[in-house]
N, C-alpha and C. Protein backbone atom coordinates (compact mmCIF):
# COMPACT_ATOMS: atom_id res chain seq x y z
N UNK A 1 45.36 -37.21 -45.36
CA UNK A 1 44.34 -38.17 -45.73
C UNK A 1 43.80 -38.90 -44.51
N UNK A 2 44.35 -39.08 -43.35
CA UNK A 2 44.25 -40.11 -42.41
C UNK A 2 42.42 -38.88 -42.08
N UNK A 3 42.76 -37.67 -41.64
CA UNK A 3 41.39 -36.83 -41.25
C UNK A 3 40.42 -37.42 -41.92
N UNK A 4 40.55 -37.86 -43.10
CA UNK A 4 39.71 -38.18 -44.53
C UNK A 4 39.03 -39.07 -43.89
N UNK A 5 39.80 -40.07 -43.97
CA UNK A 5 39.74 -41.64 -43.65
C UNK A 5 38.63 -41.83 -42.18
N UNK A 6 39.63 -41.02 -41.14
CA UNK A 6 39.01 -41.67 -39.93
C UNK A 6 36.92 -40.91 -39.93
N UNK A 7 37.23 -39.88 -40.38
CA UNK A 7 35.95 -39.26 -40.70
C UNK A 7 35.02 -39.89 -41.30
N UNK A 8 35.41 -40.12 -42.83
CA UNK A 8 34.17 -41.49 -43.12
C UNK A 8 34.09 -42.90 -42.74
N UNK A 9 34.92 -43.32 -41.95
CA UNK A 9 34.66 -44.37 -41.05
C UNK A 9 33.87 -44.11 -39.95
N UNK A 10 33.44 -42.42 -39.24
CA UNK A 10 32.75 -42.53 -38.44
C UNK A 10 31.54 -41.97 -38.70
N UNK A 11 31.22 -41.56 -39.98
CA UNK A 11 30.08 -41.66 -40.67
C UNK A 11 29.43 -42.94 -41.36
N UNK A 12 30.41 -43.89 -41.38
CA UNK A 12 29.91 -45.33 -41.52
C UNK A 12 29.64 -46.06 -40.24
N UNK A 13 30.02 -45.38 -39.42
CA UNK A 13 29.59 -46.58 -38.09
C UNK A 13 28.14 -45.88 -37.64
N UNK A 14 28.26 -44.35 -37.26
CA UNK A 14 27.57 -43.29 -37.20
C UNK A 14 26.14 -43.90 -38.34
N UNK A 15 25.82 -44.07 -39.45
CA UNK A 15 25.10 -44.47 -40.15
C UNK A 15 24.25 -46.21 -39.94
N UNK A 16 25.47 -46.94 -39.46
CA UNK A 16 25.22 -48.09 -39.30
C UNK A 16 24.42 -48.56 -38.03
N UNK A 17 24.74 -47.42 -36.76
CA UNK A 17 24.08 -47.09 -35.80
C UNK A 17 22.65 -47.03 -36.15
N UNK A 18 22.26 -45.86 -36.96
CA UNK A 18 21.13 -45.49 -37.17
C UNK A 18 20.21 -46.60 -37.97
N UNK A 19 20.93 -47.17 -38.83
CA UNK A 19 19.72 -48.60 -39.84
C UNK A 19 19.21 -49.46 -38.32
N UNK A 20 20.79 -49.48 -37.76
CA UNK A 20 20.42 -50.80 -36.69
C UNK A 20 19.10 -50.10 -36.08
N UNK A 21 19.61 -48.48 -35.16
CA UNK A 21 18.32 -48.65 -34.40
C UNK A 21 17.07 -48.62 -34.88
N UNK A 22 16.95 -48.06 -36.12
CA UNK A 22 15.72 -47.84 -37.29
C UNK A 22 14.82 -49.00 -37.19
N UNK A 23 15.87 -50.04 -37.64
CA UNK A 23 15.38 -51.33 -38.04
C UNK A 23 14.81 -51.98 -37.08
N UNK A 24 15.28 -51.64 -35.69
CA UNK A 24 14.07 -52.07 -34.61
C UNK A 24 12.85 -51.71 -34.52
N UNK A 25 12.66 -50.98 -34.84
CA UNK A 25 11.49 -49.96 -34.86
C UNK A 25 10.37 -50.70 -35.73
N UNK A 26 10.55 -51.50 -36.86
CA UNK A 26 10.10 -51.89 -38.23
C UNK A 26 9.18 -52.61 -36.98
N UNK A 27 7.45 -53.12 -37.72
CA UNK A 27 6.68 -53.76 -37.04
C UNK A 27 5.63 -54.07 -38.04
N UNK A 28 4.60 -54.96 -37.54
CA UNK A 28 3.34 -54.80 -38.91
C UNK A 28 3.05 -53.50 -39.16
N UNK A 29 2.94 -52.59 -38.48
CA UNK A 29 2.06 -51.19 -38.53
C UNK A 29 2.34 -50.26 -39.59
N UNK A 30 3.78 -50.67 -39.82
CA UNK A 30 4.56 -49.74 -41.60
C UNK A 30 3.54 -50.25 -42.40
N UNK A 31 3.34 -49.37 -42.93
CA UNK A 31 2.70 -49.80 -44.39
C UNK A 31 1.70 -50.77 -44.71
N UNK A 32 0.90 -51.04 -43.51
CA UNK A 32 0.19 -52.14 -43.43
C UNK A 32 -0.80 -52.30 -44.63
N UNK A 33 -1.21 -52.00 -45.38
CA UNK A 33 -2.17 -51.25 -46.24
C UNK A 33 -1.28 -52.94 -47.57
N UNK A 34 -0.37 -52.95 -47.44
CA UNK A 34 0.36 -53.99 -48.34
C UNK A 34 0.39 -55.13 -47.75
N UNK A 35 0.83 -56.42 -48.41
CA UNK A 35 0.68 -57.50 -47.46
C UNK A 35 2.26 -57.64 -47.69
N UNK A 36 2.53 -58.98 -46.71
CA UNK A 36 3.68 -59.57 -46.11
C UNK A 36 4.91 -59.04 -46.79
N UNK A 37 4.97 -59.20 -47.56
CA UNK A 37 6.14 -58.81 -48.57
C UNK A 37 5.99 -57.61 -49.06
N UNK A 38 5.42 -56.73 -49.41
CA UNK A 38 5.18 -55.27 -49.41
C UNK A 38 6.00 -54.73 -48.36
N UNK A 39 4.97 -55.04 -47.37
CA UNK A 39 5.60 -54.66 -45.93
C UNK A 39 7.03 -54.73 -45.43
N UNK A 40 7.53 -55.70 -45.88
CA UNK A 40 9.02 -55.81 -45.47
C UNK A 40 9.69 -55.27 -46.23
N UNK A 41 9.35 -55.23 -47.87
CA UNK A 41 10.58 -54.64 -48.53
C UNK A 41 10.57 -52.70 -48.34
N UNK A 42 8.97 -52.19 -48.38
CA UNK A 42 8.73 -50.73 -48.11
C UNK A 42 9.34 -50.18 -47.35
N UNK A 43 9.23 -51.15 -45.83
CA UNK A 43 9.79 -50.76 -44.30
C UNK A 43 11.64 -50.93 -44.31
N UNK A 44 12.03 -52.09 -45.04
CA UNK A 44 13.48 -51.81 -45.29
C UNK A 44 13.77 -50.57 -45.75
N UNK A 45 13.26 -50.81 -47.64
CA UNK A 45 13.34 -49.25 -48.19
C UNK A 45 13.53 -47.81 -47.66
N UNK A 46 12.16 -47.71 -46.80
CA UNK A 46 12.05 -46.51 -45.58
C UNK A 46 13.57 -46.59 -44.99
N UNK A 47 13.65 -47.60 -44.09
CA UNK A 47 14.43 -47.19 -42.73
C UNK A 47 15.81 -47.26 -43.76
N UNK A 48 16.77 -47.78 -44.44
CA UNK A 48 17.71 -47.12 -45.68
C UNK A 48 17.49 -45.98 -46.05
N UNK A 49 16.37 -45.51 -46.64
CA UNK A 49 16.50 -44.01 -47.41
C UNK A 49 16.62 -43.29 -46.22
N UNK A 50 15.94 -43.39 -44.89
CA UNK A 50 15.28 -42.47 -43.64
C UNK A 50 17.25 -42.33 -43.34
N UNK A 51 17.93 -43.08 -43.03
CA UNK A 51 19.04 -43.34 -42.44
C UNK A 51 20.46 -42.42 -43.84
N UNK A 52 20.08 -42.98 -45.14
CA UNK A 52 20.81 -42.30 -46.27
C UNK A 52 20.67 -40.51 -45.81
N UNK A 53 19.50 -40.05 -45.66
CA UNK A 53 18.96 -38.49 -45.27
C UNK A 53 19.69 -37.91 -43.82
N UNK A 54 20.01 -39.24 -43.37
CA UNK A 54 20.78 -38.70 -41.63
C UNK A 54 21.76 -38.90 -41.70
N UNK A 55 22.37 -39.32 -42.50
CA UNK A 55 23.73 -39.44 -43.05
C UNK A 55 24.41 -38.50 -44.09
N UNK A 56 23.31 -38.01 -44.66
CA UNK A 56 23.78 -36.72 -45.38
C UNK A 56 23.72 -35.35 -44.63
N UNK A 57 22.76 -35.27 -43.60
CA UNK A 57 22.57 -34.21 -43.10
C UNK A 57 23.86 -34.05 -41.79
N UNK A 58 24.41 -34.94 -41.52
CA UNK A 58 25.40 -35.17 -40.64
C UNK A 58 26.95 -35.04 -41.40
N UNK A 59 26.76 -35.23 -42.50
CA UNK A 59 28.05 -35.55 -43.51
C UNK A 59 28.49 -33.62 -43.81
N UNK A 60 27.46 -33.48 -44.17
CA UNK A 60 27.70 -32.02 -44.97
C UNK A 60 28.12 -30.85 -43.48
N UNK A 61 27.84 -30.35 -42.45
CA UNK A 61 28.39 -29.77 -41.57
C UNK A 61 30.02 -30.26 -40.81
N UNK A 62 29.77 -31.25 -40.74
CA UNK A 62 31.17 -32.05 -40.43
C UNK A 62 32.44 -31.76 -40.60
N UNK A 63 31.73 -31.98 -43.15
CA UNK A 63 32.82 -31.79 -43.39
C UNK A 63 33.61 -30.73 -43.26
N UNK A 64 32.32 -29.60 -43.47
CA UNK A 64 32.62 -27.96 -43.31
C UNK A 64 33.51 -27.48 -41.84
N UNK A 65 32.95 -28.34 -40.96
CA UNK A 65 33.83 -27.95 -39.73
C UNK A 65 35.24 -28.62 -39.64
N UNK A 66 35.32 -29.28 -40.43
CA UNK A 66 36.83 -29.99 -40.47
C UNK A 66 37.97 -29.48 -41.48
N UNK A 67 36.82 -28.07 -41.91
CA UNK A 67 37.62 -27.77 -42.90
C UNK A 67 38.27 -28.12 -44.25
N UNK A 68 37.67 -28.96 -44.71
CA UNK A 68 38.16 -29.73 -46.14
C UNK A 68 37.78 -28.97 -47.04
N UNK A 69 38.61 -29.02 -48.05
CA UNK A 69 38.18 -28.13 -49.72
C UNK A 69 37.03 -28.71 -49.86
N UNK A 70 36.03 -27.54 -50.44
CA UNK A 70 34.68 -27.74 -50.83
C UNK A 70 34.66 -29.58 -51.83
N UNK A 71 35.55 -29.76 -52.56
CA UNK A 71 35.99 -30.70 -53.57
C UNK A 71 35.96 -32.23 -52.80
N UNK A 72 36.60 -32.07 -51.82
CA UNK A 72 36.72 -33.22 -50.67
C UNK A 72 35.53 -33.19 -50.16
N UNK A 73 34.72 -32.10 -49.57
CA UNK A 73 33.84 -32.12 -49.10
C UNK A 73 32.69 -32.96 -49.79
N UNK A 74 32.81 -33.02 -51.16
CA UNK A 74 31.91 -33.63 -52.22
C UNK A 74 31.89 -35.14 -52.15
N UNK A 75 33.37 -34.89 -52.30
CA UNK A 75 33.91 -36.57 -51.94
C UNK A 75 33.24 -37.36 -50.69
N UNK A 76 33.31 -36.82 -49.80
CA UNK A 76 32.78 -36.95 -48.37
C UNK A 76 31.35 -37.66 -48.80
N UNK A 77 30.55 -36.62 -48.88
CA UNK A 77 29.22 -36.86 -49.15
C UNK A 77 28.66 -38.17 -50.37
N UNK A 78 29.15 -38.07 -51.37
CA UNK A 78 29.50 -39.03 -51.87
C UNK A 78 29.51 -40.56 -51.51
N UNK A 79 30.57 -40.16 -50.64
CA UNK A 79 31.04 -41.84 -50.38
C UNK A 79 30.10 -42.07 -49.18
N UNK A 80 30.16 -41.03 -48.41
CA UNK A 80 29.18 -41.44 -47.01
C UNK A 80 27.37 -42.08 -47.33
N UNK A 81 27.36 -41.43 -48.83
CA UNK A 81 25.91 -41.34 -48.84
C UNK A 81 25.88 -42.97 -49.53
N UNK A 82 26.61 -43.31 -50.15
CA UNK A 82 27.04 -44.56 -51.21
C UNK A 82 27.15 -45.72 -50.53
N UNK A 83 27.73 -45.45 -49.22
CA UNK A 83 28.50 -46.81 -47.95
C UNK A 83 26.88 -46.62 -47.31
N UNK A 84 26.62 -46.05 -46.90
CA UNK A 84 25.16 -45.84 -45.86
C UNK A 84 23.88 -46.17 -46.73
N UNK A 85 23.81 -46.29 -48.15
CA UNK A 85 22.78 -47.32 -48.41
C UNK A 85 23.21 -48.37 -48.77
N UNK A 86 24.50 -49.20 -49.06
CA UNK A 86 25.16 -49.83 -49.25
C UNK A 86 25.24 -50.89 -48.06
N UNK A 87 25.76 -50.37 -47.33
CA UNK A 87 25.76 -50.84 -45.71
C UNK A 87 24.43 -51.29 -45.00
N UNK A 88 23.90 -50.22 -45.26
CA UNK A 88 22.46 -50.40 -44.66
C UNK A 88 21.60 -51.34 -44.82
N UNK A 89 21.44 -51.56 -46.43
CA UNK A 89 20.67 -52.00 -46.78
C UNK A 89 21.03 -53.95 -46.81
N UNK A 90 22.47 -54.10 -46.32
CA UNK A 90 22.61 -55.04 -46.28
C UNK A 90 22.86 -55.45 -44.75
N UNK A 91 22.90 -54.63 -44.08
CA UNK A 91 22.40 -54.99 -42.40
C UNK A 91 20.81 -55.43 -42.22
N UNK A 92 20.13 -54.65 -43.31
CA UNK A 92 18.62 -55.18 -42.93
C UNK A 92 18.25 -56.25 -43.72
N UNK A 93 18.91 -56.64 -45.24
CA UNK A 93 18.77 -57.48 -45.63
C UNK A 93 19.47 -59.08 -45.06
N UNK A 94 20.74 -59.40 -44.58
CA UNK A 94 21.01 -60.20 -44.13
C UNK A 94 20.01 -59.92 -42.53
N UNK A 95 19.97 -59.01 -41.76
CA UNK A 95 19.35 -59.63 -40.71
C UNK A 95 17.60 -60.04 -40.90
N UNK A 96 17.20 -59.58 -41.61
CA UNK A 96 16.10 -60.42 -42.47
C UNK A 96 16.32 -61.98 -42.63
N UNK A 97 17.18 -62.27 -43.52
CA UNK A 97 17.22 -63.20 -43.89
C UNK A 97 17.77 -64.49 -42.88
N UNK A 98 19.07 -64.33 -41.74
CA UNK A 98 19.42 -64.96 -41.05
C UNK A 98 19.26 -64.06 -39.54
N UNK A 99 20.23 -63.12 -39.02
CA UNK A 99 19.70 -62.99 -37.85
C UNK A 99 20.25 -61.78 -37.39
N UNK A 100 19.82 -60.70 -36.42
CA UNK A 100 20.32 -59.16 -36.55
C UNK A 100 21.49 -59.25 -36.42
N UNK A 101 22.02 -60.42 -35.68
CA UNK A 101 23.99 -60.12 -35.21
C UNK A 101 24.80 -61.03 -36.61
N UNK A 102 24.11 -61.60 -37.73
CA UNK A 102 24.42 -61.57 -38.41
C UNK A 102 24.58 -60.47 -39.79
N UNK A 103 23.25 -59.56 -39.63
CA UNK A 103 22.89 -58.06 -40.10
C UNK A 103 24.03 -57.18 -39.93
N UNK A 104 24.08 -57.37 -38.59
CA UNK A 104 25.11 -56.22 -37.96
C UNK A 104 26.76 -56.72 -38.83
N UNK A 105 27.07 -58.00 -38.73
CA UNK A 105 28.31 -58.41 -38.97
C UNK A 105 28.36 -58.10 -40.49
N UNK A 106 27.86 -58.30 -41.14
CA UNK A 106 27.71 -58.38 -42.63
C UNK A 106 27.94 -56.64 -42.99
N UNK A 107 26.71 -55.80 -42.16
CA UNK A 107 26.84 -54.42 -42.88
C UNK A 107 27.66 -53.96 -42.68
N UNK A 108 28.80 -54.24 -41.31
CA UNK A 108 29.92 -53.91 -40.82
C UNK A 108 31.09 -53.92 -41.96
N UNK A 109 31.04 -55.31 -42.46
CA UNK A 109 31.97 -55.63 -43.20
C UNK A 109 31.83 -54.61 -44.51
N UNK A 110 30.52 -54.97 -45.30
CA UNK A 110 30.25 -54.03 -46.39
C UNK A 110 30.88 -52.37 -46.33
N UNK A 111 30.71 -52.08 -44.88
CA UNK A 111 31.32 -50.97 -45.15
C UNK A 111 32.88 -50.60 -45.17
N UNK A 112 33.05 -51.50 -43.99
CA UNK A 112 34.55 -51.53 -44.37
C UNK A 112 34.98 -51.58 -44.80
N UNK A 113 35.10 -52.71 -45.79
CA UNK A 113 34.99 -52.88 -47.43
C UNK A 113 34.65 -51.39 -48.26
N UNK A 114 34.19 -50.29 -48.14
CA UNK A 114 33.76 -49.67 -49.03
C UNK A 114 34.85 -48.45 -48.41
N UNK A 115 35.36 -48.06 -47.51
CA UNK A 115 35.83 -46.96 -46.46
C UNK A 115 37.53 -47.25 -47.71
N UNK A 116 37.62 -48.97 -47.54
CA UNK A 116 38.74 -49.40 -47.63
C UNK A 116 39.01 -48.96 -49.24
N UNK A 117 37.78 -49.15 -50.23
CA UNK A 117 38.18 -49.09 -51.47
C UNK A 117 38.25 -47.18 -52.05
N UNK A 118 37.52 -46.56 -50.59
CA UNK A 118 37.92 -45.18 -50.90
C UNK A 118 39.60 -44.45 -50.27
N UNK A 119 39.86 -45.32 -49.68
CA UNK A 119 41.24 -45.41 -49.36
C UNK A 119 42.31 -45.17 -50.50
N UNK A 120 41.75 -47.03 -51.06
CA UNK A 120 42.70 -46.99 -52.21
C UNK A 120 42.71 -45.96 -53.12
N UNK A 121 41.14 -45.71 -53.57
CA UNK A 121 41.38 -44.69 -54.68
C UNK A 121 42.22 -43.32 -54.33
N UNK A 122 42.10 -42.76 -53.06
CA UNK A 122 42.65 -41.49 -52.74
C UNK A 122 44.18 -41.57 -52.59
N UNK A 123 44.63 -43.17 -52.49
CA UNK A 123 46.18 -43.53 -52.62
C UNK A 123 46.34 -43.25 -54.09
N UNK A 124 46.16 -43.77 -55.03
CA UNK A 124 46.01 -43.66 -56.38
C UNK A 124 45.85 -42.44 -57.16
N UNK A 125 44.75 -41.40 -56.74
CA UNK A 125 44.40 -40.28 -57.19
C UNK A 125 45.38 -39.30 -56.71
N UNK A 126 45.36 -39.38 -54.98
CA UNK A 126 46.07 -38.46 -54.36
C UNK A 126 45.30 -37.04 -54.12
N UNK A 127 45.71 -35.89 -53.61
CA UNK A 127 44.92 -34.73 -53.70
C UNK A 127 45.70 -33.67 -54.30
N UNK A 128 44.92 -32.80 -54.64
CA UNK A 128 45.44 -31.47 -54.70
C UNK A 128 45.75 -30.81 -54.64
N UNK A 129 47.12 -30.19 -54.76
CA UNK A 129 47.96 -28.97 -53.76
C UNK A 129 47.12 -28.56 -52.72
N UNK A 130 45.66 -27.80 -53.24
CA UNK A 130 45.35 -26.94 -52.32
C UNK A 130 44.54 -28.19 -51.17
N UNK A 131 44.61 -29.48 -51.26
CA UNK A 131 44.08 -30.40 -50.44
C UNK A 131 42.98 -30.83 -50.77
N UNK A 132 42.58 -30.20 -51.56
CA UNK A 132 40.99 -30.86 -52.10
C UNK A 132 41.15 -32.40 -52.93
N UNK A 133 39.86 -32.54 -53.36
CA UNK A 133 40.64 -34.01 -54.21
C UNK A 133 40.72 -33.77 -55.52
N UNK A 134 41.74 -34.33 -56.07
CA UNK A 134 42.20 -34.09 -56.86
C UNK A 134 41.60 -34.89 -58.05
N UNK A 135 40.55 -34.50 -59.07
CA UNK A 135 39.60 -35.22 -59.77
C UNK A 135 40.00 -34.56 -61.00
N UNK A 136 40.97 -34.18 -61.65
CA UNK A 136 41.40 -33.85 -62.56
C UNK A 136 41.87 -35.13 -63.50
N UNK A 137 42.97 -36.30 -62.58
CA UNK A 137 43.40 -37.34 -63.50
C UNK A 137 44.96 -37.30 -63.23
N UNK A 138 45.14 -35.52 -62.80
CA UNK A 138 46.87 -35.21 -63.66
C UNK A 138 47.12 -34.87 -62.17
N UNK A 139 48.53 -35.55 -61.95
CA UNK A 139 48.97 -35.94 -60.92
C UNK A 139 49.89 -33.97 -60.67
């Protein structure tokens, strides 16, 4: 499990990377066509979904090269894709609202928080002889 673990933690930082640098990028010029508030929530929207898509496309070879049962592999994607708009969207929303190194601190946490509660469940669930995850129920 630890392979599990340290892997989608570096698809959560790996992801969190990408909103941050995204989110610099954001300017009047997104979507200008909308006013003030259009603009900010579209250009969040964007740079989350843009970042969810680079996070999946990074998630799915990974897992394959690390070798995990197709089953885990699901899992993977899953959770990576779940923490990375999750995360994201609350790095751009708190740094919106108060300030990017507060963005940064906040989405940090969110994810950690989320890495942590896929932890637990895989303590709980456990896997499958053949290593995959074990989504059956029956131990």
């Amino acid at each position: 499990m630890s392979y599990t673990m340290v892997h989608l933690s570096a698809l959560v930082a790996f992801g969190l990377v990408v909103v941050a640098d995204l989110t610099r990028l954001v300017d009047d010029s997104w979507f200008a066509w909308l006013g003030a508030t259009g603009r900010r929530i579209s250009s969040g929207a964007a740079v989350v979904a843009l970042t969810v898509g680079v996070v999946a496309l990074v998630t799915l070879p990974t897992s394959a090269a690390l070798r995990f049962d197709p089953s885990l592999q699901f899992l993977q994607l899953l959770s990576a894709l779940d923490i990375a708009w999750a995360a994201g969207a609350t790095l751009v929303g708190v740094g919106w609202l108060a300030t990017r190194r507060w963005g940064y601190a906040a989405g940090a946490v969110v994810g950690g928080i989320c890495v942590w509660s896929i932890w637990a469940y895989l303590n709980a669930v456990g896997f499958a002889s053949d290593g995959g995850w074990q989504s059956t129920g029956q131990p």
